[in-house]
N, C-alpha and C. Protein backbone atom coordinates (compact mmCIF):
# COMPACT_ATOMS: atom_id res chain seq x y z
N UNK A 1 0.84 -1.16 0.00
CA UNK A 1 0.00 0.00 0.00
C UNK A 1 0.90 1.25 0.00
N UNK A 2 0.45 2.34 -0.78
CA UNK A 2 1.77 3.42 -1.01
C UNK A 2 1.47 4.25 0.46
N UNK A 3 2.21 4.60 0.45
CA UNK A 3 2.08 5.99 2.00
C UNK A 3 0.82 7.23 1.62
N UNK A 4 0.47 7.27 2.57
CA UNK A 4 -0.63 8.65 2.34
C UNK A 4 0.06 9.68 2.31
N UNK A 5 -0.73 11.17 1.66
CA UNK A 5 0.14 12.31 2.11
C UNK A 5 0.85 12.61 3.46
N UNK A 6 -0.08 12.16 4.54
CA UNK A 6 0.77 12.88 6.09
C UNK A 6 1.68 11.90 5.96
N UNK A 7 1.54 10.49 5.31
CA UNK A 7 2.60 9.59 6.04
C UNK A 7 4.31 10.29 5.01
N UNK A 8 3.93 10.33 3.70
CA UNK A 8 5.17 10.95 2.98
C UNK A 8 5.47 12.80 3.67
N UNK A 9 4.76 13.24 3.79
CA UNK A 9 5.45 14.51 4.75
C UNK A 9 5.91 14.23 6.03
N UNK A 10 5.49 13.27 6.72
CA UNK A 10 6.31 12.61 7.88
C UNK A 10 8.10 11.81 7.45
N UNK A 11 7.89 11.69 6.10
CA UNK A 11 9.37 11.09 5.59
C UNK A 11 10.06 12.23 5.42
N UNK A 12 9.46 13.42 4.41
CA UNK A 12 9.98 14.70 4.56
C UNK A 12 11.04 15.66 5.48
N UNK A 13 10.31 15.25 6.69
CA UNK A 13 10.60 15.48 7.67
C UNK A 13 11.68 15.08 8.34
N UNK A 14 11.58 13.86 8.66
CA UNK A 14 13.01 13.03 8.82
C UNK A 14 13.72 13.58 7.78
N UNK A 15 13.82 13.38 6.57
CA UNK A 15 14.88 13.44 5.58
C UNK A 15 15.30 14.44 6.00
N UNK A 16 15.21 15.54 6.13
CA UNK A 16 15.04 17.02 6.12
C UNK A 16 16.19 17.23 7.56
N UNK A 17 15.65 16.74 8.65
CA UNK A 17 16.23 16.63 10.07
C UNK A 17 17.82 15.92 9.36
N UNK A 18 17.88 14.60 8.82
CA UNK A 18 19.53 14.45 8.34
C UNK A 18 20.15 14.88 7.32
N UNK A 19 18.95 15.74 6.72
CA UNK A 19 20.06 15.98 5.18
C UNK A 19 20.57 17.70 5.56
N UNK A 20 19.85 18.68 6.28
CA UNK A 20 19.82 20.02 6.29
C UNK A 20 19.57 20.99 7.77
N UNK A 21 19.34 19.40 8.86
CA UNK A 21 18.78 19.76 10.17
C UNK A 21 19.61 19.87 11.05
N UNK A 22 19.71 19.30 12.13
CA UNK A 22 20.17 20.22 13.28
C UNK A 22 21.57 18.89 13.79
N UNK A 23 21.24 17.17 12.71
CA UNK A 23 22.21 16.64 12.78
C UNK A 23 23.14 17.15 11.95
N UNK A 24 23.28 18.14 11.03
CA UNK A 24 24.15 18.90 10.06
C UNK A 24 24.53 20.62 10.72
N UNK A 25 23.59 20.29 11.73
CA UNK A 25 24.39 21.98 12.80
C UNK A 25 23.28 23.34 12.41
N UNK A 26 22.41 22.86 11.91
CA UNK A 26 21.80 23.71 10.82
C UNK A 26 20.46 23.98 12.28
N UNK A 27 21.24 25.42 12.95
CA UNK A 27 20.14 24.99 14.10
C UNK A 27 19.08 26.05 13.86
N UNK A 28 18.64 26.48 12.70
CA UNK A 28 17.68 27.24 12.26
C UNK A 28 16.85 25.88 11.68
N UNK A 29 16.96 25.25 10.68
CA UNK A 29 16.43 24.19 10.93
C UNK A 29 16.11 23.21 11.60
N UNK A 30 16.80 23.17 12.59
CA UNK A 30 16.38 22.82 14.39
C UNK A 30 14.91 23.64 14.59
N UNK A 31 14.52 24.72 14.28
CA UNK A 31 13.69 25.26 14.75
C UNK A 31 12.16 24.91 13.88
N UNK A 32 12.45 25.03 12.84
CA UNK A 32 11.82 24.62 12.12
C UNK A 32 11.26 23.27 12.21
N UNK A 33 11.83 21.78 12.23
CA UNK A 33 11.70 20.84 12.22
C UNK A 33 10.94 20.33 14.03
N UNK A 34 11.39 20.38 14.76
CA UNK A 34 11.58 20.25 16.31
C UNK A 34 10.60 20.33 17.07
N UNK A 35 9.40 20.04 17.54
CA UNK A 35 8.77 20.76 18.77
C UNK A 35 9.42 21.64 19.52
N UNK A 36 8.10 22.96 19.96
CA UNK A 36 9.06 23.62 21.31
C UNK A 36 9.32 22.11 22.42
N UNK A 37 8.56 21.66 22.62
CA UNK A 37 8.43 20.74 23.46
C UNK A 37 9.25 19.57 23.28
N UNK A 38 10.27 19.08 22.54
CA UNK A 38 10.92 17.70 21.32
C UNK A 38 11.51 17.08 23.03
N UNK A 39 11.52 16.14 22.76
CA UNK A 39 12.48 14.93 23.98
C UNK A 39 13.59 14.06 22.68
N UNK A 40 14.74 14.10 23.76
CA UNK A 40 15.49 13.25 23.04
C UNK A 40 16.19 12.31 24.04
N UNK A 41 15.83 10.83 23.76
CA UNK A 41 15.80 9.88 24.19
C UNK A 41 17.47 8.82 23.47
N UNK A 42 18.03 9.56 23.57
CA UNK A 42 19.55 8.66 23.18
C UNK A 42 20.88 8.60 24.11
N UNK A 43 21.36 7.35 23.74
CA UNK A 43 22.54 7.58 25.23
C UNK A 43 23.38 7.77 24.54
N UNK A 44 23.57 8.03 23.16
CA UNK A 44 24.94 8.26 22.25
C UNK A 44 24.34 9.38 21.16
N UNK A 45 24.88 10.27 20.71
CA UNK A 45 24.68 10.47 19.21
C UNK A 45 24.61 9.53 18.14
N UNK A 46 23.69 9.52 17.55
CA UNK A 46 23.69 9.03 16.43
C UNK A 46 22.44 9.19 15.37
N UNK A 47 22.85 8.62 14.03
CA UNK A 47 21.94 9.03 12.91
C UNK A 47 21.39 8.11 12.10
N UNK A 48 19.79 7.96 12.41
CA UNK A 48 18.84 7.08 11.83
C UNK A 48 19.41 5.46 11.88
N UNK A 49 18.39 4.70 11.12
CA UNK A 49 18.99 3.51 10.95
C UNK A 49 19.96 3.17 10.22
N UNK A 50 20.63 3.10 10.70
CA UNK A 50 22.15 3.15 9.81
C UNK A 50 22.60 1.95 10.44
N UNK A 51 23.96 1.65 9.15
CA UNK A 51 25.22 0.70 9.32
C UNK A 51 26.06 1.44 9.22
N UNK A 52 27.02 1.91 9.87
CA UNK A 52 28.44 3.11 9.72
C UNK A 52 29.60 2.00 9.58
N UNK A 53 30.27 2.20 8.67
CA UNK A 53 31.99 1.41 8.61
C UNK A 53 32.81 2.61 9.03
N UNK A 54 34.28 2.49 9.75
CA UNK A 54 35.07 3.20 9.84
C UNK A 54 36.48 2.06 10.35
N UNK A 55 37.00 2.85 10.91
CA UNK A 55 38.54 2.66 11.25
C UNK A 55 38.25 3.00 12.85
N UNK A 56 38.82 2.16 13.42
CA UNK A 56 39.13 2.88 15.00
C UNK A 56 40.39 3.66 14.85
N UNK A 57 40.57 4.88 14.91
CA UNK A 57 41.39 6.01 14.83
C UNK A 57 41.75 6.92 15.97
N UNK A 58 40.64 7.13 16.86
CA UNK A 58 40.71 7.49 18.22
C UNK A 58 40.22 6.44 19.00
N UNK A 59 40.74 7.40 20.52
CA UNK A 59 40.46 6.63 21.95
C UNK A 59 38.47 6.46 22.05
N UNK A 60 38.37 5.57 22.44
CA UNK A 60 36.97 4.85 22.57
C UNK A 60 37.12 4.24 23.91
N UNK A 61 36.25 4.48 24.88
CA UNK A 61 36.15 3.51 26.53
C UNK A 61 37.23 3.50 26.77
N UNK A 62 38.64 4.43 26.57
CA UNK A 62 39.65 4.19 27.27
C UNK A 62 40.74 3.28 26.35
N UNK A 63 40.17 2.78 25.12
CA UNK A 63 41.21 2.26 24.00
C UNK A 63 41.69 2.89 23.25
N UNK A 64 42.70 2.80 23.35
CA UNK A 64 43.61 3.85 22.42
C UNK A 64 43.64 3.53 20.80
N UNK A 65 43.48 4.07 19.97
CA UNK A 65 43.35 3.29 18.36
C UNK A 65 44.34 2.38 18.14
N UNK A 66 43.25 1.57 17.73
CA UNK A 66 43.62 0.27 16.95
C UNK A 66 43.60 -0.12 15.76
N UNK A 67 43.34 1.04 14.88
CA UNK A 67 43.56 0.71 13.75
C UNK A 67 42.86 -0.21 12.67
N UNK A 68 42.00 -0.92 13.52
CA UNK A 68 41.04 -1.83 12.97
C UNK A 68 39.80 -1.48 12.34
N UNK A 69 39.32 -2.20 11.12
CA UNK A 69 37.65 -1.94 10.42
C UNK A 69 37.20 -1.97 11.77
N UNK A 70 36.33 -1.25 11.41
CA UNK A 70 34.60 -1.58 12.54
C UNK A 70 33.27 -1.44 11.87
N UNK A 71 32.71 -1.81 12.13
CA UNK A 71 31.19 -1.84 11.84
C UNK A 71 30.14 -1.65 13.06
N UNK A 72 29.30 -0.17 12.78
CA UNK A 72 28.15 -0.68 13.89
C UNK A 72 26.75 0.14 13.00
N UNK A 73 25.71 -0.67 13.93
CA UNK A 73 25.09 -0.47 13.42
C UNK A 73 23.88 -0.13 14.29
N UNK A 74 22.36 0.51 13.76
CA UNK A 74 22.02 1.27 15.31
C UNK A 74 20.01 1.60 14.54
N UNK A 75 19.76 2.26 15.24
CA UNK A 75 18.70 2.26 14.66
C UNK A 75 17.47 3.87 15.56
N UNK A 76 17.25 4.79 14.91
CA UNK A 76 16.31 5.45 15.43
C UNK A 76 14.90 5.93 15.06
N UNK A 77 14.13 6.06 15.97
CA UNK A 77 12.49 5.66 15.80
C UNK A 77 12.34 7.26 16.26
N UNK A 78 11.61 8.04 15.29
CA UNK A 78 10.73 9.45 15.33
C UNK A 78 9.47 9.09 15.47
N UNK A 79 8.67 10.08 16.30
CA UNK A 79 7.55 10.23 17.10
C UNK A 79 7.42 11.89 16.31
N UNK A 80 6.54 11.92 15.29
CA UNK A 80 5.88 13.57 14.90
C UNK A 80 4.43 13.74 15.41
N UNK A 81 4.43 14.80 15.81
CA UNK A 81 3.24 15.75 16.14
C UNK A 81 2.85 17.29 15.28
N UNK A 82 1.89 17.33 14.84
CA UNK A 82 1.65 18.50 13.86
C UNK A 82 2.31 18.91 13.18
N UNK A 83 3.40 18.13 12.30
CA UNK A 83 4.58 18.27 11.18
C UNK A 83 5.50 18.76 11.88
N UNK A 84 5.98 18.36 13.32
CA UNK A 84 7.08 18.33 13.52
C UNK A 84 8.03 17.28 14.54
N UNK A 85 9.03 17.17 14.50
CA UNK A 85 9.46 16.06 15.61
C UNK A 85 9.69 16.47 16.95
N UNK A 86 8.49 15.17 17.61
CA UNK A 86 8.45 15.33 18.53
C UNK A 86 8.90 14.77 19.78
N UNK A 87 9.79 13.47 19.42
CA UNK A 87 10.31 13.03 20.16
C UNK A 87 11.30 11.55 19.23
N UNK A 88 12.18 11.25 20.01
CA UNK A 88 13.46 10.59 18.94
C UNK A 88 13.83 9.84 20.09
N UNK A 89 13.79 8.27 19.57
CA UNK A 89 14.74 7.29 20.52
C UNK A 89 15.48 6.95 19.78
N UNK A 90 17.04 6.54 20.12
CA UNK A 90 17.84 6.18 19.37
C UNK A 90 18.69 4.79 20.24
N UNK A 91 19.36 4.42 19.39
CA UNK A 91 20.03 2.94 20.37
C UNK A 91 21.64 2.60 19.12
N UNK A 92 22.41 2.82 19.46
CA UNK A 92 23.33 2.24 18.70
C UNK A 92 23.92 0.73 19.14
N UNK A 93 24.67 -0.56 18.60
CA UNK A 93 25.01 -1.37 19.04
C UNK A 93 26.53 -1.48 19.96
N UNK A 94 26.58 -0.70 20.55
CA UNK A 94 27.34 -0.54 21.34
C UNK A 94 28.25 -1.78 21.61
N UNK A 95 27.03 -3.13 22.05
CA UNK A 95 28.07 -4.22 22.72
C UNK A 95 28.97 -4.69 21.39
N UNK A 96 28.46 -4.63 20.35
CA UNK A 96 28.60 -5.34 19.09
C UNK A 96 30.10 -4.57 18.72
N UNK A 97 30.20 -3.26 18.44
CA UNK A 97 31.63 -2.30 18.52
C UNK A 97 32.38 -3.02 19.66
N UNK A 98 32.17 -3.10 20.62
CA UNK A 98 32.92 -3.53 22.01
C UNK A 98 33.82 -4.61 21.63
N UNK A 99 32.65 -5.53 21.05
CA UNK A 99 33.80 -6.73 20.25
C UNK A 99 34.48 -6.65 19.41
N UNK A 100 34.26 -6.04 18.68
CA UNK A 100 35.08 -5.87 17.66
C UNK A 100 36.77 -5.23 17.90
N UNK A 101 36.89 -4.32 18.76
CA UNK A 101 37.74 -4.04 19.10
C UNK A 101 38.63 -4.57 20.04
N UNK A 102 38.09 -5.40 20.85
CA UNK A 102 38.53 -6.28 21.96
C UNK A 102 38.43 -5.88 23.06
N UNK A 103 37.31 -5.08 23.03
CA UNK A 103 37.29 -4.51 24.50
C UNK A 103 36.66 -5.69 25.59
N UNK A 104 35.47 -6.05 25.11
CA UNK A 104 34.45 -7.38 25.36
C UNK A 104 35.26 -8.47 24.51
N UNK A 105 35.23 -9.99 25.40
CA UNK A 105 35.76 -10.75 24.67
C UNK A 105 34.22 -11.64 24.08
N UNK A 106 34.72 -12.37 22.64
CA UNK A 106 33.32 -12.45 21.77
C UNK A 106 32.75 -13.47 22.31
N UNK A 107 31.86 -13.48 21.83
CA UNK A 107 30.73 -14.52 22.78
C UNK A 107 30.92 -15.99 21.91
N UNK A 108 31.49 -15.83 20.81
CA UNK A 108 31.59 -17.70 19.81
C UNK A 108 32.26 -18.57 20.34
């Protein structure tokens, strides 16, 4: 079934928040997008459902770079109210990075 209009201006929206919003510093578009009222529900920064690759390059929990691929991957859920966001939980995989680096030893 295709999305209704509110449901595609609710995508708008999101898009809008990572392509031009306030995860890009753009805090006039913070204003725009945001409830006066917005809650943000994350114990890390991070952006939408994503898979991020990088390099460990800096210190992380006290590990000094290692130089190693990483992969994590994470996921965040928007809550809009009258075309704007009104509240954002976010969760990255934290334990999953942990292993990878050797901070946590792996569970196999």
């Amino acid at each position: 079934m295709p999305p209704t209009t509110t449901e595609k201006a609710n995508i708008a929206i999101v898009q809008n928040f990572f392509e031009v919003g306030p995860s890009k510093g753009d805090m006039a578009a913070a204003d725009a997008l945001l409830a006066t009222d917005f809650s943000l529900h994350v114990p890390l920064p991070t952006s939408g459902t994503v898979t991020a690759r990088g390099v460990h390059k800096g210190e992380f929990m006290g590990l000094p770079p290692t130089g190693k691929p990483i992969v994590i991957t994470g996921i965040e859920i928007f809550r809009l109210k009258k075309g704007k966001i009104a509240e954002l939980w976010g969760e990255a995989n934290l334990m999953g990075l942990m292993h990878q680096l050797g901070i946590l030893p792996s569970s196999a």
